[in-house]
N, C-alpha and C. Protein backbone atom coordinates (compact mmCIF):
# COMPACT_ATOMS: atom_id res chain seq x y z
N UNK A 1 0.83 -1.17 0.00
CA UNK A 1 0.00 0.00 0.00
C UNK A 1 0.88 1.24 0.00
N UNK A 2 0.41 2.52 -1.15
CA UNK A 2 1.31 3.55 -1.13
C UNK A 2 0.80 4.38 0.13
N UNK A 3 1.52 4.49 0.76
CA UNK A 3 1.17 5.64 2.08
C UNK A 3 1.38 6.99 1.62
N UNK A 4 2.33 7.64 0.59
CA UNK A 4 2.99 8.46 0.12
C UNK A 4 1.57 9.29 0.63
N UNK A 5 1.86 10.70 1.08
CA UNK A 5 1.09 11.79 1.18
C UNK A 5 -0.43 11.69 1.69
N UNK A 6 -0.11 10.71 2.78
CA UNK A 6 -1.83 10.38 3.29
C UNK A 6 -1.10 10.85 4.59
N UNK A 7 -2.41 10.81 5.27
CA UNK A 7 -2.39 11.25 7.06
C UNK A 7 -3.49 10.01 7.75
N UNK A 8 -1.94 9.31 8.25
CA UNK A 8 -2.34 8.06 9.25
C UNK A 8 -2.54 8.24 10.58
N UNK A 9 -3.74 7.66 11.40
CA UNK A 9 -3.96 7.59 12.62
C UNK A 9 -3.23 5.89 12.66
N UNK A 10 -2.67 5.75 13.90
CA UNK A 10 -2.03 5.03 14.66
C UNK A 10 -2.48 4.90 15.59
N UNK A 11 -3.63 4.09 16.62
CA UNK A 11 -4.41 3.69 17.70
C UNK A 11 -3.17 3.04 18.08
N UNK A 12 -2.96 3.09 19.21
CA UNK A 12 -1.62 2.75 20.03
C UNK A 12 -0.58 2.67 19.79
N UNK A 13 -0.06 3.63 19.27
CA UNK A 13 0.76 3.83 18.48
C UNK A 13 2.23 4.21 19.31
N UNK A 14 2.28 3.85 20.80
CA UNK A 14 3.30 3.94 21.59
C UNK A 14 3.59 2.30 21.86
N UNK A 15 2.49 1.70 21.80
CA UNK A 15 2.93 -0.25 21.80
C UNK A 15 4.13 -0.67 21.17
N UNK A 16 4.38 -1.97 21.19
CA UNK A 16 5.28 -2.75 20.06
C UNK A 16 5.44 -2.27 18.92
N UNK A 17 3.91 -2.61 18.63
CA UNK A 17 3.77 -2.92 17.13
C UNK A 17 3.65 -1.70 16.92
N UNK A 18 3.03 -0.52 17.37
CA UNK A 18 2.58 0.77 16.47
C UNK A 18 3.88 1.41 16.70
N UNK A 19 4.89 1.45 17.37
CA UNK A 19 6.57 2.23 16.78
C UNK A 19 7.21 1.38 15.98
N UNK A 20 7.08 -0.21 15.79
CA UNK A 20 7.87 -0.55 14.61
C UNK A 20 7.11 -0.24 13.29
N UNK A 21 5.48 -0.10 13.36
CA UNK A 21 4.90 0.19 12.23
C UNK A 21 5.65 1.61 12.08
N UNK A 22 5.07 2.71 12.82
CA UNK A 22 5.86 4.23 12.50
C UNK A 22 6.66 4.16 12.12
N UNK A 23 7.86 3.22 12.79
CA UNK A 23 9.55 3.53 12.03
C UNK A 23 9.22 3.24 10.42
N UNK A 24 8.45 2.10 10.61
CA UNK A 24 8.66 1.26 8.79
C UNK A 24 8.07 2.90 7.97
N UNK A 25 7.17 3.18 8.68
CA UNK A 25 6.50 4.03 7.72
C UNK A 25 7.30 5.57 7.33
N UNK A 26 7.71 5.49 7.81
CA UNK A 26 8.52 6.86 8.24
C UNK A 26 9.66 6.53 7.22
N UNK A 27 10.44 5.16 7.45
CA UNK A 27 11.64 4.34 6.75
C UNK A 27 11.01 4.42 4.99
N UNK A 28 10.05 3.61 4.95
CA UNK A 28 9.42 3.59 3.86
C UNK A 28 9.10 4.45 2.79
N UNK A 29 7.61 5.55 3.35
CA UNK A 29 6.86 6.30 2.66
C UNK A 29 7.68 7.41 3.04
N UNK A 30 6.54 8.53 2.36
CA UNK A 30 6.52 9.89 2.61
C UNK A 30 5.16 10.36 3.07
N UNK A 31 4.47 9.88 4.15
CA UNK A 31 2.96 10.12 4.61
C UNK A 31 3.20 11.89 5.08
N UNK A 32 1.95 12.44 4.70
CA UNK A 32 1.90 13.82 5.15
C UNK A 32 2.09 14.13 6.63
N UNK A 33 1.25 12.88 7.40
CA UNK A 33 1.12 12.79 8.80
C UNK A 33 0.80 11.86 9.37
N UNK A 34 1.36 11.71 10.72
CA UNK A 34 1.30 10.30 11.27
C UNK A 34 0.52 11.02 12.99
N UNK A 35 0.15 10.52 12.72
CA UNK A 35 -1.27 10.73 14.42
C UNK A 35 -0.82 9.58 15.29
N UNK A 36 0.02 9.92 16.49
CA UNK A 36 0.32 8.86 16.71
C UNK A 36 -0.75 8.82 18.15
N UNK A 37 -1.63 8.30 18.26
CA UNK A 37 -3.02 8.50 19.69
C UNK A 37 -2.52 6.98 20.90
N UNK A 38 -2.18 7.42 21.70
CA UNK A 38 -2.42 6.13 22.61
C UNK A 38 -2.74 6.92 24.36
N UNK A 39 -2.93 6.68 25.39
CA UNK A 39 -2.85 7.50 27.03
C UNK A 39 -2.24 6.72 27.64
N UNK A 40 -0.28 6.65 26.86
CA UNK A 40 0.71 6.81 27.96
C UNK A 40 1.58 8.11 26.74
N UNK A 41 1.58 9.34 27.80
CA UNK A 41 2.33 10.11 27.93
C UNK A 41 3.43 9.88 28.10
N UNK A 42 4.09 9.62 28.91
CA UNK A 42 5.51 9.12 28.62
C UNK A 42 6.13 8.50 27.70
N UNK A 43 5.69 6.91 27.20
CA UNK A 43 5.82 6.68 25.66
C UNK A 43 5.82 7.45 24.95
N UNK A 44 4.75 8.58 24.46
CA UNK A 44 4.58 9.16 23.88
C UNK A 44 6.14 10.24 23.48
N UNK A 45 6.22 10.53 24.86
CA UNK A 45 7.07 11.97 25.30
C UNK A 45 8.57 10.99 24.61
N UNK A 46 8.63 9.70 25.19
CA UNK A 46 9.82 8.73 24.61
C UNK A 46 10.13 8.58 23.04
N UNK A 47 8.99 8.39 22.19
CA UNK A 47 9.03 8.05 20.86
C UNK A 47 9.02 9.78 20.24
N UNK A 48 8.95 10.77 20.56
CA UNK A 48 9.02 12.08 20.15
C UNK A 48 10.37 12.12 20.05
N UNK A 49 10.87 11.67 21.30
CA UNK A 49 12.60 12.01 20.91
C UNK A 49 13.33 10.98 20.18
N UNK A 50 12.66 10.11 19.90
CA UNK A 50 13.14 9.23 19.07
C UNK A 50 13.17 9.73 17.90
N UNK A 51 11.97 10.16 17.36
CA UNK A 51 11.59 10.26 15.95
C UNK A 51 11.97 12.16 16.15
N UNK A 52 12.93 12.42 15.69
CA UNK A 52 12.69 14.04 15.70
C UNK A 52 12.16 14.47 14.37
N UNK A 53 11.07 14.42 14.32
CA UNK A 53 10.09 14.61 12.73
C UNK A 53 8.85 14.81 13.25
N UNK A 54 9.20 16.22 13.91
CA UNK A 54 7.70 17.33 14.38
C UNK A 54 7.04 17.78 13.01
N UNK A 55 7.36 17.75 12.17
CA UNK A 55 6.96 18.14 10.52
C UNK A 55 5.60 16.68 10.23
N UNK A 56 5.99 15.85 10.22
CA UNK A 56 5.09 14.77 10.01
C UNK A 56 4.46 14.17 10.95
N UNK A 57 5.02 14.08 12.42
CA UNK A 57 4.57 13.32 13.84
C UNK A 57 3.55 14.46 14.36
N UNK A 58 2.19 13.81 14.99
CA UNK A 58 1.78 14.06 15.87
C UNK A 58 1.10 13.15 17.00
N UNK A 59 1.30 14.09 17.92
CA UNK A 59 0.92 12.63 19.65
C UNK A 59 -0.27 13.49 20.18
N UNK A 60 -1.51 12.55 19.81
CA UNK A 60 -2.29 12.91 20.54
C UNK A 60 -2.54 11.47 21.92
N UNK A 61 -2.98 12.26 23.06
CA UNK A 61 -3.69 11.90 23.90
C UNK A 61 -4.75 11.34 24.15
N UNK A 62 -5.41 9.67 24.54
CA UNK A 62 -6.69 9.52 24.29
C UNK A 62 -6.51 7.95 24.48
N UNK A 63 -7.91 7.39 24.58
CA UNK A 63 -8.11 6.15 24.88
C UNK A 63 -8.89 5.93 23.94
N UNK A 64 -9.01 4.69 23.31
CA UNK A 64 -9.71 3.88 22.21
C UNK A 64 -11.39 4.00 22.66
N UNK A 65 -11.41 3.51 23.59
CA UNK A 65 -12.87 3.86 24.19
C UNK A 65 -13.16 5.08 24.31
N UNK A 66 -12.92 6.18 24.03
CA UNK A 66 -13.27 7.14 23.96
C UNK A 66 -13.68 7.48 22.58
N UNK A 67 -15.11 7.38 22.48
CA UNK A 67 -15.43 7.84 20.76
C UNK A 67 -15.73 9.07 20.60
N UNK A 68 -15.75 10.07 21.43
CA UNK A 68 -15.98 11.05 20.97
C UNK A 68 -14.64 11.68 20.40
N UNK A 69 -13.65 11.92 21.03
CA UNK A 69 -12.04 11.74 21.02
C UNK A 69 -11.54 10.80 19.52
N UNK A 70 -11.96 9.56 20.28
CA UNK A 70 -11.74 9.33 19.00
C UNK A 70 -11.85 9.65 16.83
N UNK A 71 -13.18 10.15 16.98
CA UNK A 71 -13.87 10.79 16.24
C UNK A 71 -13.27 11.48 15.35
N UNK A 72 -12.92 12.84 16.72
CA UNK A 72 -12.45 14.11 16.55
C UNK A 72 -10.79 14.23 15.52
N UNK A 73 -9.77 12.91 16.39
CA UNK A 73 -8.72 12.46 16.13
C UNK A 73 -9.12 11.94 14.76
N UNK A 74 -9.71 10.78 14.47
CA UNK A 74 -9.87 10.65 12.82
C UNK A 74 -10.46 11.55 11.81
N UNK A 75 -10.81 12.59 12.09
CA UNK A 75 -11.00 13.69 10.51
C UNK A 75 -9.96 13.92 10.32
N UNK A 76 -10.10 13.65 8.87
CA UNK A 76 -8.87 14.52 7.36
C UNK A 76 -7.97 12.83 7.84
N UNK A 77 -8.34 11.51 8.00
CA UNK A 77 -7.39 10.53 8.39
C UNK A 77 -7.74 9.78 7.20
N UNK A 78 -6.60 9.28 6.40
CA UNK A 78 -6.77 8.40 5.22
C UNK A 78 -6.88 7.39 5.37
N UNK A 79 -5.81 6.87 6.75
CA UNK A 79 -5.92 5.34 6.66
C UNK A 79 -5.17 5.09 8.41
N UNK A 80 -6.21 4.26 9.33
CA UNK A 80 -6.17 4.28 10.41
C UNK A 80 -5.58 2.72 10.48
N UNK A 81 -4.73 2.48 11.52
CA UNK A 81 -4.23 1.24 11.34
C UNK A 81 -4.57 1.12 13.22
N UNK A 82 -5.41 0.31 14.03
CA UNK A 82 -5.67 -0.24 15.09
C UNK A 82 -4.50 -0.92 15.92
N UNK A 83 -3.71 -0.40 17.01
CA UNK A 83 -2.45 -1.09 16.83
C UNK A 83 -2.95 -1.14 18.29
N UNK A 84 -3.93 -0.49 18.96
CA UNK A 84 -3.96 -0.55 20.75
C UNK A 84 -4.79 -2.36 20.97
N UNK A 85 -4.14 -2.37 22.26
CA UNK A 85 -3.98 -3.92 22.79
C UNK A 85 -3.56 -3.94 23.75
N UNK A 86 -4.33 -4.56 24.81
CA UNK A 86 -3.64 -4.98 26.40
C UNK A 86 -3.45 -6.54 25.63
N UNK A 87 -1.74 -6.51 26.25
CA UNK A 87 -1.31 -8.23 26.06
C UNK A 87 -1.50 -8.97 27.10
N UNK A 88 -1.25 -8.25 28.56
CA UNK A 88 -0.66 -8.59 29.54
C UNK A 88 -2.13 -9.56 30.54
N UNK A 89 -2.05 -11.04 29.85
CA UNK A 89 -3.52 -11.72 29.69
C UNK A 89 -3.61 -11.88 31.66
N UNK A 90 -2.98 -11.91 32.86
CA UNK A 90 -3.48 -11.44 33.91
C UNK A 90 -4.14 -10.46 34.44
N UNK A 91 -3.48 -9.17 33.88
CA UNK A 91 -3.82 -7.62 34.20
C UNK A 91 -5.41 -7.60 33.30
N UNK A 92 -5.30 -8.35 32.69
CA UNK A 92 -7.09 -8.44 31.84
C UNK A 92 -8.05 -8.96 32.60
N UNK A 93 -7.38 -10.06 33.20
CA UNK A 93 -8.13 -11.16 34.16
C UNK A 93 -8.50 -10.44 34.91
N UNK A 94 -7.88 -9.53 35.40
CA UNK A 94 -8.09 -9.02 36.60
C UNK A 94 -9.12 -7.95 36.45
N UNK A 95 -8.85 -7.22 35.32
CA UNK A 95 -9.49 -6.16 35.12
C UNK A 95 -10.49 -6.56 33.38
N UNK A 96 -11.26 -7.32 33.59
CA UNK A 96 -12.04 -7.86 32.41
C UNK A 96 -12.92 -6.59 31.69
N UNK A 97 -12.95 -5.38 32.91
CA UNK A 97 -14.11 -4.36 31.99
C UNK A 97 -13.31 -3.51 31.14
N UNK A 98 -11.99 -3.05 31.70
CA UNK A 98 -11.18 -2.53 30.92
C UNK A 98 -10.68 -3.20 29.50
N UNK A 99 -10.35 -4.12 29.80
CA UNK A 99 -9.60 -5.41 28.70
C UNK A 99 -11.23 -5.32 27.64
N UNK A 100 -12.05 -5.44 27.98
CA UNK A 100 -13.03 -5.39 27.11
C UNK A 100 -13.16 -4.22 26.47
N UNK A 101 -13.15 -3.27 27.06
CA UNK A 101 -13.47 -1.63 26.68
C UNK A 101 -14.99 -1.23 26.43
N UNK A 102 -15.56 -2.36 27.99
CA UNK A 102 -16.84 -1.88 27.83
C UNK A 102 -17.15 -0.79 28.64
């Protein structure tokens, strides 16, 4: 898929998978913008200094369950790639309403 000059949302985009996706994409394309949305701030604040590409990066703040937020975050978004995920299958157990995102 050409990413060239689209503006991607990234749903957890501080996880595993959503900074090796960013790097590839970043490595790869030339996307206009990369939305990177997950609620850890710190990751966030971590992968900023990683990536010094304030021109194309942005970190928003927000939880998947949040649709209004969410919403707001996907206008003008070409192509959203779902990368948020609790792995950690105890901390779910424990907490089943969260892990659900009901």
């Amino acid at each position: 898929m050409n990413l060239d000059d689209k503006t991607i949302l990234v749903t957890g985009g501080t996880g595993s998978f959503g900074k090796a996706l960013i790097a590839r994409i970043l490595d790869e394309h030339e996307p206009r913008a990369i939305r990177v949305y997950s609620r850890d701030e710190l990751k966030q604040s971590e992968l900023q200094r990683e990536h010094a590409d304030e021109d194309r990066l942005r970190f928003l703040i927000g939880d998947v369950r949040d649709l209004p937020r969410l919403t707001r975050v996907g206008r003008g978004v070409d192509v959203i790639v779902h990368a948020a995920a609790m792995k950690q299958v105890p901390a779910c157990e424990y907490n089943p309403f969260e892990a659900a995102g009901v």
